[in-house]
Protein backbone atom coordinates (compact mmCIF):
# COMPACT_ATOMS: atom_id res chain seq x y z
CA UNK A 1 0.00 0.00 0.00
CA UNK A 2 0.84 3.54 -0.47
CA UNK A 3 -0.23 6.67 1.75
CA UNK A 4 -2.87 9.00 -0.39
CA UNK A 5 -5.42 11.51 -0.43
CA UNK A 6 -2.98 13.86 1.02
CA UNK A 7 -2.05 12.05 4.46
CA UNK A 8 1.96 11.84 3.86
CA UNK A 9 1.52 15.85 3.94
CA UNK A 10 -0.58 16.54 6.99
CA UNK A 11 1.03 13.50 9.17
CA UNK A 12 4.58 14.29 8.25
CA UNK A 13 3.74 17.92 9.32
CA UNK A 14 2.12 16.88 12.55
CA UNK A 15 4.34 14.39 13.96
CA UNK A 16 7.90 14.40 11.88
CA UNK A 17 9.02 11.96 9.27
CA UNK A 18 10.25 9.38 12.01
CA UNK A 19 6.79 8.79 13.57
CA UNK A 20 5.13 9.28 9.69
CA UNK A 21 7.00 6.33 8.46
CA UNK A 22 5.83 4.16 11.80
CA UNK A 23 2.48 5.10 11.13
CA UNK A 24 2.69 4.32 7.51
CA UNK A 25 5.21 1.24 7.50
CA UNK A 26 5.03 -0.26 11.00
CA UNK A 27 1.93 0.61 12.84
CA UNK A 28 -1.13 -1.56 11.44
CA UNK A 29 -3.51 0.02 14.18
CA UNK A 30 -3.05 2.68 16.75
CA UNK A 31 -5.01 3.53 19.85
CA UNK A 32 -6.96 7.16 20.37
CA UNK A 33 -4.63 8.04 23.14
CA UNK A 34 -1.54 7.49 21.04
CA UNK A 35 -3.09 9.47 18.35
CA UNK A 36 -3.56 12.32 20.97
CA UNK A 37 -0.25 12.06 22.05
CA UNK A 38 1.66 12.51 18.45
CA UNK A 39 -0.77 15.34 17.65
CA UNK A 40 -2.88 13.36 15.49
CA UNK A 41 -6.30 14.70 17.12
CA UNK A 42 -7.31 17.62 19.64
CA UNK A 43 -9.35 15.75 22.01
CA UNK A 44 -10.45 11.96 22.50
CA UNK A 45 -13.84 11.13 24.73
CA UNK A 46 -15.03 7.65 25.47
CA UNK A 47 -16.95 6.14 22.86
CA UNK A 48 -20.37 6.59 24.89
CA UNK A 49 -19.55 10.30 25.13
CA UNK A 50 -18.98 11.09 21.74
CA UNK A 51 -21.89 11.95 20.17
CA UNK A 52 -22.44 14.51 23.38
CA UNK A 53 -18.96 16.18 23.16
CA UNK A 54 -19.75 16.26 18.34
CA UNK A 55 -22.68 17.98 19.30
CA UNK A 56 -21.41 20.49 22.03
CA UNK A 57 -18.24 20.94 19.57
CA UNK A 58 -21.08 21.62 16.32
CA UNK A 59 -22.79 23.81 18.94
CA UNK A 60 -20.23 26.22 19.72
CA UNK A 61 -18.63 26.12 16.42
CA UNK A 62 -22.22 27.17 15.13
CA UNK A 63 -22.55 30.29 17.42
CA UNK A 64 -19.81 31.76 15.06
CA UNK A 65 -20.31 33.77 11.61
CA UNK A 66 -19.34 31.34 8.94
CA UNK A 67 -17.03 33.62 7.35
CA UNK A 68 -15.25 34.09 10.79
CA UNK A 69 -14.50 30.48 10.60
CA UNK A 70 -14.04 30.19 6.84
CA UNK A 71 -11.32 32.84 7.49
CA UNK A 72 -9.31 31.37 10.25
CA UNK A 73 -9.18 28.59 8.59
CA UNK A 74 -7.96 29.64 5.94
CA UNK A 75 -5.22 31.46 8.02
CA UNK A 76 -3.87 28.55 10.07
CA UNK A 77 -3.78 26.17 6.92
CA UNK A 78 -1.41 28.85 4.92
CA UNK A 79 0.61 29.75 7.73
CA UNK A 80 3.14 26.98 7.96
CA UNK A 81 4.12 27.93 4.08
CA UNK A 82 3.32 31.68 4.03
CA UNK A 83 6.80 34.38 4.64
CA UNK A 84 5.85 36.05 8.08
CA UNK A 85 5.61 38.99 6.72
CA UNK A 86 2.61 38.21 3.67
CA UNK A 87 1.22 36.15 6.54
CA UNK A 88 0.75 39.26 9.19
CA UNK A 89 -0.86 41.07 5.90
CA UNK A 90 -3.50 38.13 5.75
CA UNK A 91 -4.38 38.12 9.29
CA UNK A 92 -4.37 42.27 9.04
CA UNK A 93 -6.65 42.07 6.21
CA UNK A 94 -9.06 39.32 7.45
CA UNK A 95 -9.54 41.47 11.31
CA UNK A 96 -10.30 44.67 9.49
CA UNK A 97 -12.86 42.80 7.49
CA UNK A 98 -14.36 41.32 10.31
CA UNK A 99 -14.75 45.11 12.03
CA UNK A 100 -16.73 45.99 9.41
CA UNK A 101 -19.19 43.07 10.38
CA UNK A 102 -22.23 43.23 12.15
CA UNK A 103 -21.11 39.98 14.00
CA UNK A 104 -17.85 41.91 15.45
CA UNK A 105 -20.10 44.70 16.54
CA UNK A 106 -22.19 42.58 18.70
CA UNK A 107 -19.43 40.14 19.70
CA UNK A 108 -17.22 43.45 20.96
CA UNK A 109 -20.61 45.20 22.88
CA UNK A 110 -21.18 41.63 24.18
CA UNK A 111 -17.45 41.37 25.62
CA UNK A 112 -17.30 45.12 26.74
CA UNK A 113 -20.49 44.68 29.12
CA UNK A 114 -19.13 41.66 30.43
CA UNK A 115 -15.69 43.66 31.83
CA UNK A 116 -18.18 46.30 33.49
């Protein structure tokens, strides 16, 4: 078999070539906490709680404006091959978009009246 769709690219950026080739070469199966521990996921839950902890996740990540998160997306996945300096320009560009939203406004007035 040969690694595909992309993996040897996202795996060898996550963990290093020395754990990539285990994964790829050596490692038929690997447990949830092991992938937690090389980076491989954010978070692990037992199986009986994940549906609960998908749905509080798609909760909270619904409670944002789409292009908020289409943005910072966007921003993470081009940092690790964008020069600092075009990168800062991005994230300058994408905030002063966002001030101009009616999302920022109310996120901002929400935030203010909570430090009062």
């Amino acid at each position: 078999m040969s690694p595909d769709g992309g993996s040897t690219v996202g795996i060898v950026g996550t963990v290093g070539s020395r754990r990539a080739l285990q994964v790829f070469l050596a490692e038929d199966i690997f447990t949830a906490q092991q992938a937690y521990e090389w980076g491989l996921v954010a978070k692990t839950v037992p199986a009986t709680e994940l549906k609960a902890a998908t749905r509080q996740l798609a909760e909270r990540l619904a409670q944002n404006p789409p292009a908020a998160i289409a943005g910072t997306k966007q921003l993470v996945y081009q940092a690790a091959t964008t020069p600092v300096k075009q990168q800062l320009d991005a994230e300058e560009h994408k905030i002063i978009m966002a001030m101009n939203t009616e999302a920022f406004r109310t996120a901002v007035k929400k935030f203010t009246s909570k430090s009062k």
